[in-house]
Each structure stands twice: as structure tokens, then as C-alpha cells.
Protein backbone atom coordinates (compact mmCIF):
# COMPACT_ATOMS: atom_id res chain seq x y z
CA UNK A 1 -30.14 -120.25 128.17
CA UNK A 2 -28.91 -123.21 129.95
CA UNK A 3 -29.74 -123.97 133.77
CA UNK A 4 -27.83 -126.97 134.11
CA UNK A 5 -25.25 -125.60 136.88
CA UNK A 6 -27.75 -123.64 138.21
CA UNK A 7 -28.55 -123.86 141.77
CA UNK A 8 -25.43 -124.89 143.47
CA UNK A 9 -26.28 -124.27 147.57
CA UNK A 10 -23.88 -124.69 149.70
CA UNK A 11 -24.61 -123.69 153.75
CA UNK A 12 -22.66 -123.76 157.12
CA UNK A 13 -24.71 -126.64 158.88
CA UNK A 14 -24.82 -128.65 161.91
CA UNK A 15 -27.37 -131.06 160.66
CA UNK A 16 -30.39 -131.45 158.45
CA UNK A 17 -33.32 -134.11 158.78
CA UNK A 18 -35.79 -135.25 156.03
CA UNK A 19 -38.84 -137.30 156.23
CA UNK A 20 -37.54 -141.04 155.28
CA UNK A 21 -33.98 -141.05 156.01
CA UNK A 22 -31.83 -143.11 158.62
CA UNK A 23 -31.79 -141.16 161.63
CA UNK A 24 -28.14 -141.92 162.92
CA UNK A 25 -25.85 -139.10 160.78
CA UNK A 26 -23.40 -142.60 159.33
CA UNK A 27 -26.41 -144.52 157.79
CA UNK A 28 -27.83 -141.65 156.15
CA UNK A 29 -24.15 -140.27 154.66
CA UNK A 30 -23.73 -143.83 153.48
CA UNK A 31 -26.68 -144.45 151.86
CA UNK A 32 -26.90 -140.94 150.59
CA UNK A 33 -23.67 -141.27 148.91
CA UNK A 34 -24.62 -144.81 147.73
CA UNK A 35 -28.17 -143.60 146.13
CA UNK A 36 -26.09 -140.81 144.90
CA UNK A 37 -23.82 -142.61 142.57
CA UNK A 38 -26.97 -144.23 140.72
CA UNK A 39 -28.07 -140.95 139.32
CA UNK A 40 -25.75 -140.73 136.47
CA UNK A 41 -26.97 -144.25 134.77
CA UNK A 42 -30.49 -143.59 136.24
CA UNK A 43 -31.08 -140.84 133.33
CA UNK A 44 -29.67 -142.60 130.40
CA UNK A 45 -33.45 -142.48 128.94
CA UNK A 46 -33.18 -138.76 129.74
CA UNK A 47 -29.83 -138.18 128.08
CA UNK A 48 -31.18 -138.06 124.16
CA UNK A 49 -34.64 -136.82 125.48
CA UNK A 50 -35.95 -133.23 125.48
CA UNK A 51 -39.02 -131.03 127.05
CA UNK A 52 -40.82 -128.99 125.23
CA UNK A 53 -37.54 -128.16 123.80
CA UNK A 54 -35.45 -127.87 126.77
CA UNK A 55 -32.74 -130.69 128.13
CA UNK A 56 -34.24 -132.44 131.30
CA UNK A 57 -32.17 -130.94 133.93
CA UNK A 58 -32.98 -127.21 132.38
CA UNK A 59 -36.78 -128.00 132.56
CA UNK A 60 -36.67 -129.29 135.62
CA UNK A 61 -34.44 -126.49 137.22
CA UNK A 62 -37.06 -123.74 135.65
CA UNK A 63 -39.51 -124.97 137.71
CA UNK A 64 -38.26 -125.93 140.98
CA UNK A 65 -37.66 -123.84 144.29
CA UNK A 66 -35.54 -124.43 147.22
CA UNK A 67 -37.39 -124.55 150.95
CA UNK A 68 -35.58 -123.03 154.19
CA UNK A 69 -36.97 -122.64 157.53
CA UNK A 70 -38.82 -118.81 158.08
CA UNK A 71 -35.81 -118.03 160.19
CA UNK A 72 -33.23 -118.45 157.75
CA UNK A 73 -31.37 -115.57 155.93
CA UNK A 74 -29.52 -116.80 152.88
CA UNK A 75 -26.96 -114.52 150.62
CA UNK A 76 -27.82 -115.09 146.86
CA UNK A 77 -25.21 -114.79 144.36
CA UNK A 78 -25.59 -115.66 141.03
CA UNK A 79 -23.62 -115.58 138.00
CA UNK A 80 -23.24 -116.42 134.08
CA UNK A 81 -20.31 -118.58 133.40
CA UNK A 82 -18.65 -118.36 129.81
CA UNK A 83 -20.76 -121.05 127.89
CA UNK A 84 -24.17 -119.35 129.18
CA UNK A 85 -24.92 -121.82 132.20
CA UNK A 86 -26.34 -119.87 134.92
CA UNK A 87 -24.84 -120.37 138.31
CA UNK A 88 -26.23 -119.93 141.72
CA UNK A 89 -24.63 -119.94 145.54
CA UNK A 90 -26.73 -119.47 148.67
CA UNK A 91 -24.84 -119.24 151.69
CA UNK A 92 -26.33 -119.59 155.30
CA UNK A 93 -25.40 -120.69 158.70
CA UNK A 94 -27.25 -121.92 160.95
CA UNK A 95 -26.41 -124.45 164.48
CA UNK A 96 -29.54 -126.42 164.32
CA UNK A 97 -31.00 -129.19 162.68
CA UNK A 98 -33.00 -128.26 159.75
CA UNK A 99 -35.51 -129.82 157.69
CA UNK A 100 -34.77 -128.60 153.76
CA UNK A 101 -36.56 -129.22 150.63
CA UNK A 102 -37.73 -128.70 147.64
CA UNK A 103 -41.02 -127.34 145.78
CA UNK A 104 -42.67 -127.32 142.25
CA UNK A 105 -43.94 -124.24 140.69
CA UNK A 106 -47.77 -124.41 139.91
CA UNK A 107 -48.83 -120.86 138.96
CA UNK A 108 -47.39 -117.20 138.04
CA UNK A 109 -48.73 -115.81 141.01
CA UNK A 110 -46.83 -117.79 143.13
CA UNK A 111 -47.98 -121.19 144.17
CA UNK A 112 -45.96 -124.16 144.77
CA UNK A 113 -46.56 -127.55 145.97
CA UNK A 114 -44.09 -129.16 148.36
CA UNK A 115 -44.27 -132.11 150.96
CA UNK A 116 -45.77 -131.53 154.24
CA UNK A 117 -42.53 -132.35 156.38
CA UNK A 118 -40.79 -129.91 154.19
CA UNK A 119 -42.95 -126.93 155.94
CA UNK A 120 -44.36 -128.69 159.27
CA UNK A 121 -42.47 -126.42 161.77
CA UNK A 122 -44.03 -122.83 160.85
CA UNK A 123 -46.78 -121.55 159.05
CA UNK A 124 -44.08 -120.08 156.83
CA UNK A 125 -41.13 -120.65 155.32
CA UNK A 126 -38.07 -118.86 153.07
CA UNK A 127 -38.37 -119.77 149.20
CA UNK A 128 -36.00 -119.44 146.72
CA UNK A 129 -37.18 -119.70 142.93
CA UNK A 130 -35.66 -118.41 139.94
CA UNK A 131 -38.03 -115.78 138.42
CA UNK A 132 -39.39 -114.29 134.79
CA UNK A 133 -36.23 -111.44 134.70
CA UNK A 134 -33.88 -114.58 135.03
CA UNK A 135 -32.42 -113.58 138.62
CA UNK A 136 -33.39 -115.48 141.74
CA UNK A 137 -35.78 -113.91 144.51
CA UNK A 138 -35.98 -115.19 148.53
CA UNK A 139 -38.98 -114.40 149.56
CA UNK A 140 -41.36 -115.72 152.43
CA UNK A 141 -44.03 -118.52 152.05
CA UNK A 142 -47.05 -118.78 153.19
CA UNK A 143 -48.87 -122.36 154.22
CA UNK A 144 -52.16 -122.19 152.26
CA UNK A 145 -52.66 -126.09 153.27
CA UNK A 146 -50.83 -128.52 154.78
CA UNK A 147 -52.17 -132.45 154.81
CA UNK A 148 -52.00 -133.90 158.33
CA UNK A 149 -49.45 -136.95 156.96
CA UNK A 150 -49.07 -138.26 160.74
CA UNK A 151 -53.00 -139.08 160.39
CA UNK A 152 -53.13 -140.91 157.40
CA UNK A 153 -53.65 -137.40 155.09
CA UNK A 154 -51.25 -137.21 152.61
CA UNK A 155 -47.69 -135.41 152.57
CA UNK A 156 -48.41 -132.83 150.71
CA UNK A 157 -48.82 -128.28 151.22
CA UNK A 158 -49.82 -125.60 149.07
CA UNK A 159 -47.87 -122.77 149.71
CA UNK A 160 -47.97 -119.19 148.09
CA UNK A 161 -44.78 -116.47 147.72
CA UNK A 162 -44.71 -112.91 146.55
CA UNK A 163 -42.65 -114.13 143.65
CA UNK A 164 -43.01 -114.88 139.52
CA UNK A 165 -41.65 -118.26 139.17
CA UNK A 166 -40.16 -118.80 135.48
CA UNK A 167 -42.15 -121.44 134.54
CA UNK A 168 -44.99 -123.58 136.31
CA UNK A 169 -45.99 -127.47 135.94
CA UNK A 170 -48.96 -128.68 135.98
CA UNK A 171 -50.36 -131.35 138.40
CA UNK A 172 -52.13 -134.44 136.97
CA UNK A 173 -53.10 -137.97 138.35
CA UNK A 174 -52.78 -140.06 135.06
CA UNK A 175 -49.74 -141.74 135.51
CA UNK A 176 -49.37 -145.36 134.11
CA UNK A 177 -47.29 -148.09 135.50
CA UNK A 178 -44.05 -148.49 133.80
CA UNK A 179 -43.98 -144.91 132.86
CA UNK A 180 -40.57 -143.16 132.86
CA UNK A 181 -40.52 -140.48 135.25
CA UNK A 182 -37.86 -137.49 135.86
CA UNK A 183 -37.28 -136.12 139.29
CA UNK A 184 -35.70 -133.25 140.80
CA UNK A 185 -34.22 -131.86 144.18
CA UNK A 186 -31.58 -130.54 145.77
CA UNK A 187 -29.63 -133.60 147.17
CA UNK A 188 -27.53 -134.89 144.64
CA UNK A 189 -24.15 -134.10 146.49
CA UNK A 190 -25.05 -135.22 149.77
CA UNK A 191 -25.44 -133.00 152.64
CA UNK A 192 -24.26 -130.30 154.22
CA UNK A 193 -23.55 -129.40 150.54
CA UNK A 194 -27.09 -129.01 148.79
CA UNK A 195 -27.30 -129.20 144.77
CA UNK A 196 -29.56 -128.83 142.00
CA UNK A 197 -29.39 -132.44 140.27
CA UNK A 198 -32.00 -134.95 138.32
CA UNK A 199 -32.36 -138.63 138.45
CA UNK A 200 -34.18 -140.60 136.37
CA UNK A 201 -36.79 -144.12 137.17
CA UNK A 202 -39.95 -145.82 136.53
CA UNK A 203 -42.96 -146.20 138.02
CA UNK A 204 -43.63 -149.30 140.08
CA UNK A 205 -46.62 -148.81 142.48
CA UNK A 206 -49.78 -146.71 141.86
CA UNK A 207 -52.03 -146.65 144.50
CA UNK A 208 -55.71 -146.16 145.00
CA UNK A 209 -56.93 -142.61 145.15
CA UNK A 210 -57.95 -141.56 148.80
CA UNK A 211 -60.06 -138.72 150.11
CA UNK A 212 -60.12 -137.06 153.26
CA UNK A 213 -63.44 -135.49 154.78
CA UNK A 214 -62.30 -131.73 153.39
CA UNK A 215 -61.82 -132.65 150.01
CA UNK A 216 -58.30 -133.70 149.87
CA UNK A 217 -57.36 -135.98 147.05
CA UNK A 218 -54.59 -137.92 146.12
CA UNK A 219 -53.04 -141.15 145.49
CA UNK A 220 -49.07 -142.17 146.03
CA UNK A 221 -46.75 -143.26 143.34
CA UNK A 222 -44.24 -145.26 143.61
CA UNK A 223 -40.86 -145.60 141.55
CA UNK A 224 -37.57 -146.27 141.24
CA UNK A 225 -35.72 -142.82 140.55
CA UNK A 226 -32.86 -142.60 143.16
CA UNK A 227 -33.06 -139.76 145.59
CA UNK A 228 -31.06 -138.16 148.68
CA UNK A 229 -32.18 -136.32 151.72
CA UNK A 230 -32.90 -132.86 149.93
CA UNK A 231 -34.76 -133.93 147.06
CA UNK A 232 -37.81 -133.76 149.09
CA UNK A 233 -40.71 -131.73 148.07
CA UNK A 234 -39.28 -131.54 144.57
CA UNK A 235 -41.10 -133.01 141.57
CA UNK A 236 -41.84 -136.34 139.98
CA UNK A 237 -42.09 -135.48 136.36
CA UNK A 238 -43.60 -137.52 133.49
CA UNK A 239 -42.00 -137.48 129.64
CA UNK A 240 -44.40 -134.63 128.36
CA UNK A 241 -43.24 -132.44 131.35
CA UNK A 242 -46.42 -133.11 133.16
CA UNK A 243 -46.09 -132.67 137.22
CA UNK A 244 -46.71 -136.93 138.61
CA UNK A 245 -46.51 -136.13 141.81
CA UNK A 246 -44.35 -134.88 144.51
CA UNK A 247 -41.70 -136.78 146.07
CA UNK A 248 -41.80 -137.38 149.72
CA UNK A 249 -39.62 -140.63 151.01
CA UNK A 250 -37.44 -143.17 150.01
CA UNK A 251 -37.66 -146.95 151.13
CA UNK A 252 -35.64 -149.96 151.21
CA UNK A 253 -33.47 -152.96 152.91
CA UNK A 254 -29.69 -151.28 153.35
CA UNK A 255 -27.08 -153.06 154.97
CA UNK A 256 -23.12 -151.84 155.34
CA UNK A 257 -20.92 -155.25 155.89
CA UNK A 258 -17.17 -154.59 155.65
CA UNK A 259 -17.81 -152.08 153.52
CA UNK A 260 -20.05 -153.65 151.02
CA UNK A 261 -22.85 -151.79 150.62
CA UNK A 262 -26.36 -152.98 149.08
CA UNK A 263 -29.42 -152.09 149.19
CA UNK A 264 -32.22 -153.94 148.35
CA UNK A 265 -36.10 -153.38 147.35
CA UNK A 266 -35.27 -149.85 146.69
CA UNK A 267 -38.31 -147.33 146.21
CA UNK A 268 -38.80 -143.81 146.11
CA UNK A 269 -42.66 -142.44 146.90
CA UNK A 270 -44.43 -139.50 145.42
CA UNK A 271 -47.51 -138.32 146.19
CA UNK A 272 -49.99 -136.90 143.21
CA UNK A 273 -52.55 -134.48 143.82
CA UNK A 274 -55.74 -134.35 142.14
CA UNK A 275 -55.61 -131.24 139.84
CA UNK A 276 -59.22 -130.05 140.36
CA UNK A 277 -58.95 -130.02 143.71
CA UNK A 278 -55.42 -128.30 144.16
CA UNK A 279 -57.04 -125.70 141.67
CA UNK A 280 -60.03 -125.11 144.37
CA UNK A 281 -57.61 -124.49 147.16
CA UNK A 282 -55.35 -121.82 145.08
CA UNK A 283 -58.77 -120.21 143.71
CA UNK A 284 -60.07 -120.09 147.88
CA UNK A 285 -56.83 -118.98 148.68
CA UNK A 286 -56.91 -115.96 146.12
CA UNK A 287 -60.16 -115.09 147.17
CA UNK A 288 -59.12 -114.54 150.68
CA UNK A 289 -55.42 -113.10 149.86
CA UNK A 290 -56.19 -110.73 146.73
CA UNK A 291 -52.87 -109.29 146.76
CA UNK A 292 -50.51 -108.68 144.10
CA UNK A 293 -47.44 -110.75 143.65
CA UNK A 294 -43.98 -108.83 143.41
CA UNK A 295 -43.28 -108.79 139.56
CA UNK A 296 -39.65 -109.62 139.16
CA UNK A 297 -37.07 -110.03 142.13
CA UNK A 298 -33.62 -107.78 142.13
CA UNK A 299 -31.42 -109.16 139.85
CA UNK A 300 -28.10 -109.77 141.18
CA UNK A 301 -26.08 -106.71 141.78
CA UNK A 302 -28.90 -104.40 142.01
């Protein structure tokens, strides 16, 4: 089965924000499209490389969910084109601003991890993830935990959905400088139009790990994958399909002069979450919430 063309989302928009980007709608088109047009050389490590016997972009797009505010109800279509590559339209209007992202899957029973901007407005929000009978389910998510980012806690929620993702990653905070590192989001075509795409990177910054009085622990990661408004939320994945971290901004010196555009000191930040203690809060959480996830979502048609 192939997933590369999966998740093409396309909505009727009148503007979406993400944590890190330009706030003036002309900056953040032009260095979206400029970031954009990196992608394609940024995976040529990626290009001969498989995990666990899947191409990158299929790995990646088994594991990854698309975030919409509570409010939002999106029309789902998905089909299988000739050659076996799965393809997916969501369709939704809205005439606000809206902050969109991305989330990895951690568990069976429906846990993700996602950035905290992605999920700051309500305590829950609409997920889309493909699931185990190979259809797509919308369903609503729950904040479990959300880090206070504003007040030096990291950018980073646990959130939980009635839904069987079709496969999970799993977190880990042993990433080595230089590594080569995979991510993967949903803003690859620029916005209004959202799509499923991969870039590819290494990492350039680890920092120290940092605690927080309830436990929270993490560390960021930084790294030179190019990313778009979109992407955020979504995974920063190591070579043995182990989940880095999750990406939350982009950084850099950008400047448009007669149309040349540069930018320099580029870096995209992840944040990676200690796995013991992301496994307390999902065992807490299942304590408190001992309900039984919906098996399989309709397929398409039914």
C-alpha cells in the first residue's frame, strides 16, 4: 500500500496563523514558498532510504494526524488511484483565522503528541488520522496536557481521540548531533492549500534537558529540515523511525530585495519529550478516562 499522495487538504480559508511565522500575510507567503522549494533536495538522503520497510513519506504519513479547531466540520473523501496510492481531500470553510497543525501517533488507543499552539484555544480539538481498516476517521480530541510555552514550559500537549491510529511512534530523547532527521506536516504547498509532504535535515542544536515543578521533561532540538506554516505539531523523525521530537517553529534572518530572496541562519526547532514521563501522563490519563476507543472509523462510502 502506498501513502505517498495521501492526505491532500485543501479548505476555503480566510487566514491561518502558526507559532513562528511572519505575521504580515506577504512575508509569510514568501518565505513559505521559498522554504518550500528546499524540500525536494532536502531528502536526497531519504530518497534510497527505507523504514522498517516502508519509503519515508509512507512511514511518515502512517503515523501522522491533521489538527483543526473543535468547531470545524470537515467532509472526508478518500480514494484509491490506479497504481494503489491512497488519496485524501478534506474540505472546510471557515472566515476566521485558524491555527492548524499537525500530530504524531503514540499509542492504539489514541494518543498523540502535538505542539501546544497547535491546541491552545480549546480544551479540544477535531483530529483526523488514518486508522487500522485503512479509511480516515474525524473525531474530537481531548487536551490530556498542555505545557504552558508562554512561561518557559515547553510547546508541547498530549491529546487523546476515540480513534485507532494505523501505526504509532515512539518518543525518545537520544538524539545525537549531526543525526539525519525526517520530518513531516502538512505545509508543503503553502497555505490556504494544506498537504501531506516530508523534508529532510540534520540536527544542529541539542539542548539541555529542563524540568518543570510537575514533572515535565524535555529538551529542544534543533535542525535544519525546511518547514512551512502547517508542519507544526508534526514529527521530527530519526533514521530507525524513532519519534526525535516534535516540531514547533522555524527561525532565521529573511530579507526580500528586488526580488531576491535569502535567508540566512535558517533553523527549524523540535521539542523531545522524555518517554517515561509522557508514558506517566497517558497511564494517569487512562486511569481517569477508562473508556474504550472506537475500533475502526467508517470507511469511505459507508
Amino acid at each position: 500500500m502506498h501513502f505517498s499522495s495521501l492526505l491532500l487538504v485543501v479548505g476555503a480559508l480566510l487566514g491561518v496563523s502558526c507559532h513562528g511565522v511572519p505575521d504580515t500575510d506577504q512575508q509569510r507567503i514568501r518565505i513559505t514558498s521559498f522554504l518550500n522549494k528546499r524540500r525536494p533536495a532536502s531528502m536526497d538522503f531519504w530518497k534510497d532510504k527505507s523504514i522498517r520497510g516502508q519509503s519515508p513519506a509512507d512511514f511518515g504519513a502512517g503515523r501522522i494526524a491533521i489538527l483543526l479547531p473543535p468547531d470545524i466540520e470537515p467532509k472526508i473523501k478518500l480514494s484509491i488511484q490506479p497504481d494503489q496510492v491512497h488519496k485524501l481531500s478534506v474540505e472546510f470553510a471557515t472566515a476566521k483565522k485558524l491555527t492548524i497543525g499537525a500530530a504524531a501517533a503514540l499509542s492504539r488507543d489514541g494518543y498523540f503528541l502535538t505542539a501546544a499552539h497547535c491546541v491552545e484555544d480549546a480544551p479540544q480539538c477535531t483530529l483526523i488520522a488514518l486508522n487500522q481498516s485503512e479509511g480516515m476517521t474525524a473525531a474530537k480530541a481531548r487536551v490530556v496536557w498542555r505545557g504552558d510555552y508562554a512561561n518557559d514550559g515547553p510547546d508541547l500537549a498530549l491529546i487523546h481521540a476515540p480513534v485507532r491510529p494505523y501505526d504509532t511512534l515512539t518518543p525518545t530523547m537520544t538524539a545525537l548531533p549531526g543525526g539525519a532527521v525526517l520530518t513531516c506536516g502538512f505545509g508543503s504547498h503553502g497555505l490556504p492549500q494544506l498537504a501531506y509532504g516530508t523534508s529532510g535535515g540534520k540536527i544542529n542544536y541539542l539542548g539541555s534537558i529542563q524540568q518543570t515543578p510537575d514533572g515535565a521533561r524535555w529538551r529542544e532540538i534543533g535542525h535544519t529540515a525546511p518547514m512551512a506554516p502547517g508542519d507544526s505539531g508534526g514529527p521530527l523523525i530519526g533514521e530507525a523511525g524513532e519519534l526525535l521530537g516534535i516540531n514547533v517553529t522555524v527561525g532565521g534572518a529573511a530579507i526580500f530585495p528586488l526580488g531576491l530572496n535569502q535567508i540566512w541562519g535558517y533553523q527549524g526547532t523540535a521539542m523531545s519529550a522524555d518517554p517515561d514521563w509522557i508514558d506517566f501522563l497517558i497511564e494517569q490519563d487512562r486511569k481517569q478516562h477508562p473508556t474504550k476507543p472506537r475500533p475502526y472509523g467508517k470507511r469511505p462510502g459507508s
